[in-house]
N, C-alpha and C. Protein backbone atom coordinates (compact mmCIF):
# COMPACT_ATOMS: atom_id res chain seq x y z
N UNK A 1 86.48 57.93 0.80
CA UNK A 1 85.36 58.43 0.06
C UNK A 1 85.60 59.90 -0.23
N UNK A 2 85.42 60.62 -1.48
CA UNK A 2 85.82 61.77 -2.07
C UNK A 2 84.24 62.38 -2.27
N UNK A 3 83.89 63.64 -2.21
CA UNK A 3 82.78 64.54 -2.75
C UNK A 3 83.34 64.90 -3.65
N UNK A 4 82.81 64.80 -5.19
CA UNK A 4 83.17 66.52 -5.88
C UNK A 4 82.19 66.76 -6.78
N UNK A 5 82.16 68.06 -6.21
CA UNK A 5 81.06 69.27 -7.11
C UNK A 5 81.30 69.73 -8.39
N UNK A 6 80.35 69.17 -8.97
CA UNK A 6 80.84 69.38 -10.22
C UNK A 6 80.51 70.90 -10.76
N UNK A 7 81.14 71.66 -12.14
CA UNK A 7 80.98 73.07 -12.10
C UNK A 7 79.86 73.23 -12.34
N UNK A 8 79.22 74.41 -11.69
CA UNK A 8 78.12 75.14 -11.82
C UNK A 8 77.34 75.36 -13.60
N UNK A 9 76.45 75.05 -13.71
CA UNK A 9 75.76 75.81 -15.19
C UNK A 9 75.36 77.08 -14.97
N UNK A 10 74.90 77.61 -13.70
CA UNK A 10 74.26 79.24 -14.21
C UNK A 10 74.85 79.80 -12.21
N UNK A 11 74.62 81.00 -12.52
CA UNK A 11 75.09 81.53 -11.71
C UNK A 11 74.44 81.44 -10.23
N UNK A 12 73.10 81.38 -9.99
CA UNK A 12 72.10 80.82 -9.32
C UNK A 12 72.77 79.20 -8.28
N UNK A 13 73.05 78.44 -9.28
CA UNK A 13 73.83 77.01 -9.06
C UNK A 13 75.04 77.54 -8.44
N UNK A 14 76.20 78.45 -8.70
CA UNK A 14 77.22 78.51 -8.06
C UNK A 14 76.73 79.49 -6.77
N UNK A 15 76.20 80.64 -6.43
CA UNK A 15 75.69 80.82 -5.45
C UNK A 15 75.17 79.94 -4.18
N UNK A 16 74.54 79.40 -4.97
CA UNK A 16 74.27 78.06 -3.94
C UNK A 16 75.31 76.79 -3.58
N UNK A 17 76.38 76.87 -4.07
CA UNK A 17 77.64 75.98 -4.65
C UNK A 17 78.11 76.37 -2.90
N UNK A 18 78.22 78.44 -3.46
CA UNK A 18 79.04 78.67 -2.43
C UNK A 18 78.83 78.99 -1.23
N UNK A 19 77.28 78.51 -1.17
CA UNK A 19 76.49 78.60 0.36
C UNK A 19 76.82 77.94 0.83
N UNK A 20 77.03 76.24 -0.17
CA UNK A 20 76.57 75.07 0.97
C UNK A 20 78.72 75.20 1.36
N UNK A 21 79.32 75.36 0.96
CA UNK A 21 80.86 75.13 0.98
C UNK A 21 80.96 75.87 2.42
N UNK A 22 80.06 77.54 2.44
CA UNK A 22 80.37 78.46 3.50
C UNK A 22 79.91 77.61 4.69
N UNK A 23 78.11 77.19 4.60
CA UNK A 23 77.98 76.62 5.52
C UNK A 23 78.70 75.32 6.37
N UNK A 24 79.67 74.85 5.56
CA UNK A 24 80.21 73.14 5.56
C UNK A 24 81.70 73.57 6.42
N UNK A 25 82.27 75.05 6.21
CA UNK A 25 83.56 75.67 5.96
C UNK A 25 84.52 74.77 5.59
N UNK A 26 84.10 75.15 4.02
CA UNK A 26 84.88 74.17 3.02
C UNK A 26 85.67 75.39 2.16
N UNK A 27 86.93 75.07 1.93
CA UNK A 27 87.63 75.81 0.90
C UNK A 27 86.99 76.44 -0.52
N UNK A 28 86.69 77.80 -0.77
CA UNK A 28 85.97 77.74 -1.96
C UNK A 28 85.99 77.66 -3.17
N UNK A 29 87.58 77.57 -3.15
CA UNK A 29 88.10 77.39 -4.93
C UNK A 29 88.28 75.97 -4.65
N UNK A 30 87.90 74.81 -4.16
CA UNK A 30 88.23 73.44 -4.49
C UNK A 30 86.82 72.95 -4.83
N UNK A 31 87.69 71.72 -5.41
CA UNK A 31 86.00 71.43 -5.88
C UNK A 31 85.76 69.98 -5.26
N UNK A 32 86.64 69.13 -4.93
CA UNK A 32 86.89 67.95 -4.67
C UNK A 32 87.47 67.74 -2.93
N UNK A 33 86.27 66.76 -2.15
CA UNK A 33 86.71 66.89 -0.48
C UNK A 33 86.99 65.44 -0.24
N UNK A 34 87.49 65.07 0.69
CA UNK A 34 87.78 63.70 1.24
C UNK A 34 86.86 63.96 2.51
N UNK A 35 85.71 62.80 2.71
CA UNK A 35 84.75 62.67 3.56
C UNK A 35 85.48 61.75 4.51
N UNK A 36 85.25 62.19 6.17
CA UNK A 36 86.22 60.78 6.83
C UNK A 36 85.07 61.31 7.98
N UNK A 37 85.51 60.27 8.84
CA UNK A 37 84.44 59.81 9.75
C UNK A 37 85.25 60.45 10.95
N UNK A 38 84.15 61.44 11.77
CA UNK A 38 84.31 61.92 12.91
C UNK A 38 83.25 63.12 12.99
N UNK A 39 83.51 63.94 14.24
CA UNK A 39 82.92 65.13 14.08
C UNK A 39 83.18 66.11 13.83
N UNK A 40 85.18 66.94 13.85
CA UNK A 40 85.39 67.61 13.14
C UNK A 40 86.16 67.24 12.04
N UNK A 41 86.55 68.18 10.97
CA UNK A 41 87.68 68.02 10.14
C UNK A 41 88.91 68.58 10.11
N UNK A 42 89.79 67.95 10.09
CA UNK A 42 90.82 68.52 10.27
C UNK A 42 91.41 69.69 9.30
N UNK A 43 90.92 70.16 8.10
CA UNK A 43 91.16 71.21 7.58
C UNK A 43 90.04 71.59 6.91
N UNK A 44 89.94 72.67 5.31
CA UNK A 44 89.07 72.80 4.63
C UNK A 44 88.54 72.22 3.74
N UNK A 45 89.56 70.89 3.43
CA UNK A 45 89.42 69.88 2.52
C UNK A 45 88.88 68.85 2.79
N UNK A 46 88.52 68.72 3.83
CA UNK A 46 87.47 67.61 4.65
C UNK A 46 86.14 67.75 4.83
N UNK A 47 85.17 67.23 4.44
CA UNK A 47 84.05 67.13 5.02
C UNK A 47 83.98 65.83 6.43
N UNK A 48 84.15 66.27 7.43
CA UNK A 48 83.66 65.11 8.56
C UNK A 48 81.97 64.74 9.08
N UNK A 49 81.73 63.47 8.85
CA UNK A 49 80.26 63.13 8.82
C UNK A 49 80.46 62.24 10.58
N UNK A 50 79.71 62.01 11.09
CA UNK A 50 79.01 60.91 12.07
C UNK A 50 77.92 60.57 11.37
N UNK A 51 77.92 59.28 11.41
CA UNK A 51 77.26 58.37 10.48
C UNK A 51 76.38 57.41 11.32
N UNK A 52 75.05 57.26 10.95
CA UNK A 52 74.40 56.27 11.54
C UNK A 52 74.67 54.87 11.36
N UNK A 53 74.11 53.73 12.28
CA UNK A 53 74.47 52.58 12.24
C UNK A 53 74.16 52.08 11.45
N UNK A 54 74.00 50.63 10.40
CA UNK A 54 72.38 50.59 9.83
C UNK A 54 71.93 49.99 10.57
N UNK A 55 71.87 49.74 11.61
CA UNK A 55 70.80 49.21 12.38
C UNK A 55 70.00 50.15 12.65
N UNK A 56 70.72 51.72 13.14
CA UNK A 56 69.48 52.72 13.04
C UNK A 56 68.80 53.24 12.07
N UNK A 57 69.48 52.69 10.72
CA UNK A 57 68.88 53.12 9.89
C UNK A 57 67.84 52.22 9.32
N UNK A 58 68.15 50.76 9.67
CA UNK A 58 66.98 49.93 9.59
C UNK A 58 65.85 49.98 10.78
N UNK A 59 65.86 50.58 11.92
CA UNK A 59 64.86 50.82 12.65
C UNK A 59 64.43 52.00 11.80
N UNK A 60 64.76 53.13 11.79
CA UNK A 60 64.23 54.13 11.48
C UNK A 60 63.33 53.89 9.90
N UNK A 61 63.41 52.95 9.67
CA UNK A 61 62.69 52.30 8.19
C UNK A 61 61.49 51.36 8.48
N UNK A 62 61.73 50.83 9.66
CA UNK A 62 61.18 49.52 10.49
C UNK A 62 60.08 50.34 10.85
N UNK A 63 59.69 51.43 11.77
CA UNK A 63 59.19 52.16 12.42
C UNK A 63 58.33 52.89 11.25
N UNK A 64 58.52 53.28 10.33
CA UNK A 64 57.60 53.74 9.54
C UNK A 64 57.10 52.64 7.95
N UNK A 65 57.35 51.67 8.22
CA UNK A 65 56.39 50.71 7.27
C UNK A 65 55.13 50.42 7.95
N UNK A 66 54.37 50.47 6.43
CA UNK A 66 52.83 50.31 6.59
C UNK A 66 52.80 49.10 6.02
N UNK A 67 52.55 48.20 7.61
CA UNK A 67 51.75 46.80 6.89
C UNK A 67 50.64 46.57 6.78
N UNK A 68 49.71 46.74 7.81
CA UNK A 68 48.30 46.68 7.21
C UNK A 68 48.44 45.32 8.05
N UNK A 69 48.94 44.56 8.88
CA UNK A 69 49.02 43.76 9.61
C UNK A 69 47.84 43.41 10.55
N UNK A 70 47.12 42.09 10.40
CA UNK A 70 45.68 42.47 11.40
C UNK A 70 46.45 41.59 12.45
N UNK A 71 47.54 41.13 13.19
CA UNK A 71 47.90 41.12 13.90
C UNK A 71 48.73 42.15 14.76
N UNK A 72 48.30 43.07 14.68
CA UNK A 72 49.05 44.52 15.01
C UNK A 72 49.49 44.11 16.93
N UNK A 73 48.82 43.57 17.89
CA UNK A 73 48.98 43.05 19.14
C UNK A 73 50.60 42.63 19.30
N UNK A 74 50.97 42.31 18.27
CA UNK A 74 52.13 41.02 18.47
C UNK A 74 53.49 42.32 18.50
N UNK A 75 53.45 43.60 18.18
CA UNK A 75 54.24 44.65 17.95
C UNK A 75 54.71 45.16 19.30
N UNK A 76 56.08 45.15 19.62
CA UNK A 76 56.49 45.68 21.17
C UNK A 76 55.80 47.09 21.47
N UNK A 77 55.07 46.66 22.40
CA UNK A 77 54.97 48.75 22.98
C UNK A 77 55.44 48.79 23.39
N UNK A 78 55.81 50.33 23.87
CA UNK A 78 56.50 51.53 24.52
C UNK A 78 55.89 51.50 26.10
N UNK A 79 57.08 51.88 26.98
CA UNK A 79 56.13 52.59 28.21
C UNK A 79 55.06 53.59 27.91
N UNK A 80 55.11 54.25 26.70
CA UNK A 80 53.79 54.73 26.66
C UNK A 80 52.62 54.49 26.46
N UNK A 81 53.14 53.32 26.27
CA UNK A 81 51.84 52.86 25.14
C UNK A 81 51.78 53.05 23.52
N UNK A 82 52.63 53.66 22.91
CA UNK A 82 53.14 52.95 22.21
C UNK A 82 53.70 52.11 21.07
N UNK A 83 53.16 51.73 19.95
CA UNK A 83 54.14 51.00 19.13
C UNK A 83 55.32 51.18 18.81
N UNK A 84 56.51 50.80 19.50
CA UNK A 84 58.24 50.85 18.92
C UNK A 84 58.32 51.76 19.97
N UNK A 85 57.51 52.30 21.06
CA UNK A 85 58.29 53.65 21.83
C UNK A 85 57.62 54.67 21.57
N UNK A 86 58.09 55.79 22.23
CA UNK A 86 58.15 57.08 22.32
C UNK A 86 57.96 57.60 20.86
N UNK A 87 58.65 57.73 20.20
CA UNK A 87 58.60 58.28 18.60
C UNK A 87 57.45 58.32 17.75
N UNK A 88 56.96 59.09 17.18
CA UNK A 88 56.00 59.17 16.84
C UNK A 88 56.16 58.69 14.99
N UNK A 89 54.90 57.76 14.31
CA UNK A 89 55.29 57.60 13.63
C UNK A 89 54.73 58.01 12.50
N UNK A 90 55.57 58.88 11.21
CA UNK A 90 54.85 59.68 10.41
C UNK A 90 53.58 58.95 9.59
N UNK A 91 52.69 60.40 9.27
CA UNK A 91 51.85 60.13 8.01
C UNK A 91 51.91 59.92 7.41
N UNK A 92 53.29 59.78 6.38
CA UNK A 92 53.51 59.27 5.25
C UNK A 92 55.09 58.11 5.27
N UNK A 93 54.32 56.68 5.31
CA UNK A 93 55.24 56.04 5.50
C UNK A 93 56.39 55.27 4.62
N UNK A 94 57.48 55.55 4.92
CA UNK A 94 58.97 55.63 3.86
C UNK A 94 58.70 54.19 3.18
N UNK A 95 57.91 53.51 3.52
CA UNK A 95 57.39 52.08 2.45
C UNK A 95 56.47 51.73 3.00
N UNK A 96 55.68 52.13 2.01
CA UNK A 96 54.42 50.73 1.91
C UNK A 96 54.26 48.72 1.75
N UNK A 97 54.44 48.48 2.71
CA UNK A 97 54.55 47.11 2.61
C UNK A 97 53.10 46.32 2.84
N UNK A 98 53.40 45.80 1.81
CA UNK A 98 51.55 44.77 1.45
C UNK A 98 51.33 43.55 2.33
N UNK A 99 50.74 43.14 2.87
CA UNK A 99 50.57 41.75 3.10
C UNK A 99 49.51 40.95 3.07
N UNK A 100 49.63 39.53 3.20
CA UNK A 100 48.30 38.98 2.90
C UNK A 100 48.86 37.23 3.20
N UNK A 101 48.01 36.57 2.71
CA UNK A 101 48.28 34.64 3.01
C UNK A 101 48.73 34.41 1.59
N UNK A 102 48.33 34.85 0.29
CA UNK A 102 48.69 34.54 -0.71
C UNK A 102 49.88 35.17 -1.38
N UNK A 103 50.64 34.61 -2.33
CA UNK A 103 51.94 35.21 -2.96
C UNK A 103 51.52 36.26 -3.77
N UNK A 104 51.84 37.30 -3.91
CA UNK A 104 51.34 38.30 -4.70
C UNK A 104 52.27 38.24 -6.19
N UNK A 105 50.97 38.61 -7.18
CA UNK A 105 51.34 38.43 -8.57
C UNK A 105 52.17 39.31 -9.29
N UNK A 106 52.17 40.63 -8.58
CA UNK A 106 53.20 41.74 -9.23
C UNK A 106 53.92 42.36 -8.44
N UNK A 107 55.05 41.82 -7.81
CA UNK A 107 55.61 42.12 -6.41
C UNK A 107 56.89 42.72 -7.20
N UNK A 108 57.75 44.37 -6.20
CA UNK A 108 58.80 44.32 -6.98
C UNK A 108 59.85 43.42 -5.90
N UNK A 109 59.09 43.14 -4.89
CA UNK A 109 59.94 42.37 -4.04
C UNK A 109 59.07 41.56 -2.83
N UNK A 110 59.43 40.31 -2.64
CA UNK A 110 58.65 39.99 -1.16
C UNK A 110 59.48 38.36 -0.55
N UNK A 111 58.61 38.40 0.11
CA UNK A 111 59.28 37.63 1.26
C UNK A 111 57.85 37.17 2.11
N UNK A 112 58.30 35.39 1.96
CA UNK A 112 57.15 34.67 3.11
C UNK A 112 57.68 34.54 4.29
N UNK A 113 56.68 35.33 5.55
CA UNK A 113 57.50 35.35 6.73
C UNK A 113 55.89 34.31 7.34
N UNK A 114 56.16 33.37 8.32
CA UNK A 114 54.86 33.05 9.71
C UNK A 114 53.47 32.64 8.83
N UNK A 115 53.36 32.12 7.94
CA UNK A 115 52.18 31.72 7.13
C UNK A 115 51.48 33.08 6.41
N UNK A 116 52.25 34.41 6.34
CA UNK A 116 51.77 35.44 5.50
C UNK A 116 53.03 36.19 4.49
N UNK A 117 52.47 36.37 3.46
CA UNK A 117 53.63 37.19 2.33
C UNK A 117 53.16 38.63 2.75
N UNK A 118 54.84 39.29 2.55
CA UNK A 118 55.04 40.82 2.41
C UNK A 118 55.41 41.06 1.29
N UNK A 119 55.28 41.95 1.04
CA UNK A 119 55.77 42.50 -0.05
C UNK A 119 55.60 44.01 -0.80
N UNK A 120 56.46 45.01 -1.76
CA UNK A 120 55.95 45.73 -2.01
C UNK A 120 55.69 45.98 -3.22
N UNK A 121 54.70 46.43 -3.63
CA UNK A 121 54.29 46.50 -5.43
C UNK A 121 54.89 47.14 -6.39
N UNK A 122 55.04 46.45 -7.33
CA UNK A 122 55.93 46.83 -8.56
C UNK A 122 55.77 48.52 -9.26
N UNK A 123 54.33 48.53 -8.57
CA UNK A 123 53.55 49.72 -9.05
C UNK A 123 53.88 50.85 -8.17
N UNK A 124 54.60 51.05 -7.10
CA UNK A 124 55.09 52.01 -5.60
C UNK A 124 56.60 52.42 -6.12
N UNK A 125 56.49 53.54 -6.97
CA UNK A 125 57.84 53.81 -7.19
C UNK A 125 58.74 54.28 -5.77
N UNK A 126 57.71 55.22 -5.09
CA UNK A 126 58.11 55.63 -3.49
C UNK A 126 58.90 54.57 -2.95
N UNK A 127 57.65 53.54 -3.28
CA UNK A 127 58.57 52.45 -2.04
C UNK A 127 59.54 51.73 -2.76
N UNK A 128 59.68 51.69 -3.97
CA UNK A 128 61.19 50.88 -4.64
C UNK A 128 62.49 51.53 -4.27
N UNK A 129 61.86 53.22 -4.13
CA UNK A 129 63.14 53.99 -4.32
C UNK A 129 64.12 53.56 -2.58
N UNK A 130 62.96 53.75 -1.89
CA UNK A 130 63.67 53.80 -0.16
C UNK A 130 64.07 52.73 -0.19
N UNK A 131 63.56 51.15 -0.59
CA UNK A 131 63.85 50.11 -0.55
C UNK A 131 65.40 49.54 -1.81
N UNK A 132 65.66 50.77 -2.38
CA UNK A 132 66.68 50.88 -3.13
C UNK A 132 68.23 51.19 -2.39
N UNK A 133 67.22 52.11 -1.67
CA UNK A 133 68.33 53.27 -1.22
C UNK A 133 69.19 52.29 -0.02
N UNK A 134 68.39 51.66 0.81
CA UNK A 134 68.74 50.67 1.77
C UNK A 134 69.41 49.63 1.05
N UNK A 135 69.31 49.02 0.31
CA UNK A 135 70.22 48.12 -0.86
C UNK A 135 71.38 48.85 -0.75
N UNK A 136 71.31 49.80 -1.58
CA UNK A 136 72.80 50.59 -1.83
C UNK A 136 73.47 50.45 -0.34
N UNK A 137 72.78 51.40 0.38
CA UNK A 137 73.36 51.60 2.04
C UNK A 137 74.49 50.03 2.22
N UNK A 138 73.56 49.25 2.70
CA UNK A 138 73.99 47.93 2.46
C UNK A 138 75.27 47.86 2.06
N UNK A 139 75.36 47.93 0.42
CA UNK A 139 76.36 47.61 -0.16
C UNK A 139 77.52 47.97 0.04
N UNK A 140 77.15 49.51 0.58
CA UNK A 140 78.49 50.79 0.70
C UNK A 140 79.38 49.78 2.15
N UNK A 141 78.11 49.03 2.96
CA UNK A 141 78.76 48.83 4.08
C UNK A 141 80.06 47.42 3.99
N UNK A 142 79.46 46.86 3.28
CA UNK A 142 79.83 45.09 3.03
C UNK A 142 81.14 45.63 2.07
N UNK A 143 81.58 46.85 1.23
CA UNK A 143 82.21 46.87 0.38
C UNK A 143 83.55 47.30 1.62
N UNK A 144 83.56 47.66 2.74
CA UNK A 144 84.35 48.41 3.82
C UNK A 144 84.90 47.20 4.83
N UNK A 145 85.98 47.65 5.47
CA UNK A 145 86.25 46.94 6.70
C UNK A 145 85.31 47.59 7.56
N UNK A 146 85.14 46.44 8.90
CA UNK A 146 84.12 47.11 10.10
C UNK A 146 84.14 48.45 10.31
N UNK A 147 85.71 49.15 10.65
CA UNK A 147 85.97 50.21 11.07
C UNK A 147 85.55 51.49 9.56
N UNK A 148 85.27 50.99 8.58
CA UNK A 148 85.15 52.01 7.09
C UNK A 148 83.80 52.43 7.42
N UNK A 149 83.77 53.95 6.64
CA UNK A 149 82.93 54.92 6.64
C UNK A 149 81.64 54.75 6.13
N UNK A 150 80.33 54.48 6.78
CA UNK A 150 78.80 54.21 6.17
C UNK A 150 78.28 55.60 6.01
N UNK A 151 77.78 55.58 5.02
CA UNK A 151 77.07 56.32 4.31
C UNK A 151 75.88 57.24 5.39
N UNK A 152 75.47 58.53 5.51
CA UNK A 152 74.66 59.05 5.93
C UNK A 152 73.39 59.48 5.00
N UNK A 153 72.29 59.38 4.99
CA UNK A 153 70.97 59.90 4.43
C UNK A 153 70.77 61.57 4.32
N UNK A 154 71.06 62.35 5.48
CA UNK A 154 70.90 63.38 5.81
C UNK A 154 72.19 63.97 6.47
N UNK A 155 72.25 65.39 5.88
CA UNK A 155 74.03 66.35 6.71
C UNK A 155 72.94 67.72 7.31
N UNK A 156 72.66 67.87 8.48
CA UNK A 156 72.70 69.09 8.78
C UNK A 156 73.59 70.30 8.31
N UNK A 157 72.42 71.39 8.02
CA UNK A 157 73.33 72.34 7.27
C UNK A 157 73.25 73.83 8.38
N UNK A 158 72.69 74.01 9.08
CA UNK A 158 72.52 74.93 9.58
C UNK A 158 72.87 75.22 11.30
């Protein structure tokens, strides 16, 4: 897997070009990196990532859908008490997922699970996009041998 930055339009854009390169300590006259899997890189031409599983990346998706579920009981708690654990789960959740007994009429996607449909609405661009993004993820993975490089969401920069 290759990065490359494409050239700057205004000077503002390359400033920032040559922040993120300083922060990364990436070579600054290249424009093009080979991404490989570990924690360091072996030169300036590397970006090295550690990459989540997707399994953590499907929990970490799992954990913040809003079902609206009136069986909410049936959900593992935490020694704390609880839902999924310790982790707290945000206010604004990375998909909205609908449910109900009937098939819904404008779904951009769903699925009959236990005598109730999920699904999320055609009308939730939010939630098409995350539910996109996990597609892709997916794909990047199935396109690799076991041991090939999955895709990360987020690079710490600081």
């Amino acid at each position: 897997m290759v990065i490359i930055f494409r050239p700057t339009a205004n000077a503002a854009a390359e400033e920032n070009l040559c922040r993120l390169k300083k922060l990364l300590g990436l070579d600054l006259h290249v424009n093009e990196f080979k991404v490989v899997h570990g924690k360091f890189a072996l030169d300036n031409k590397e970006i090295a990532v550690l990459n989540r599983s997707m399994m953590q990346i499907m929990t970490a998706y799992a954990s913040c859908i809003d079902t609206q579920v009136s069986d909410f009981n049936e959900i593992p708690m935490g020694s704390d008490g609880q839902a999924g654990g310790s982790k707290k789960i945000p206010a604004q959740p990375l998909i909205h997922a609908h449910n109900g007994t009937t098939s819904p009429d404008d779904a951009f996607v769903s699925v009959h699970y236990r005598d109730r449909w999920c699904w999320i609405d055609d009308r939730d661009d939010d939630s098409k996009f995350m539910f996109n993004l996990l597609i892709v993820l997916f794909s990047f993975k199935e396109r690799g041998s076991p041991d090939a490089f999955t895709p990360v969401i987020t690079v710490p920069a600081n």
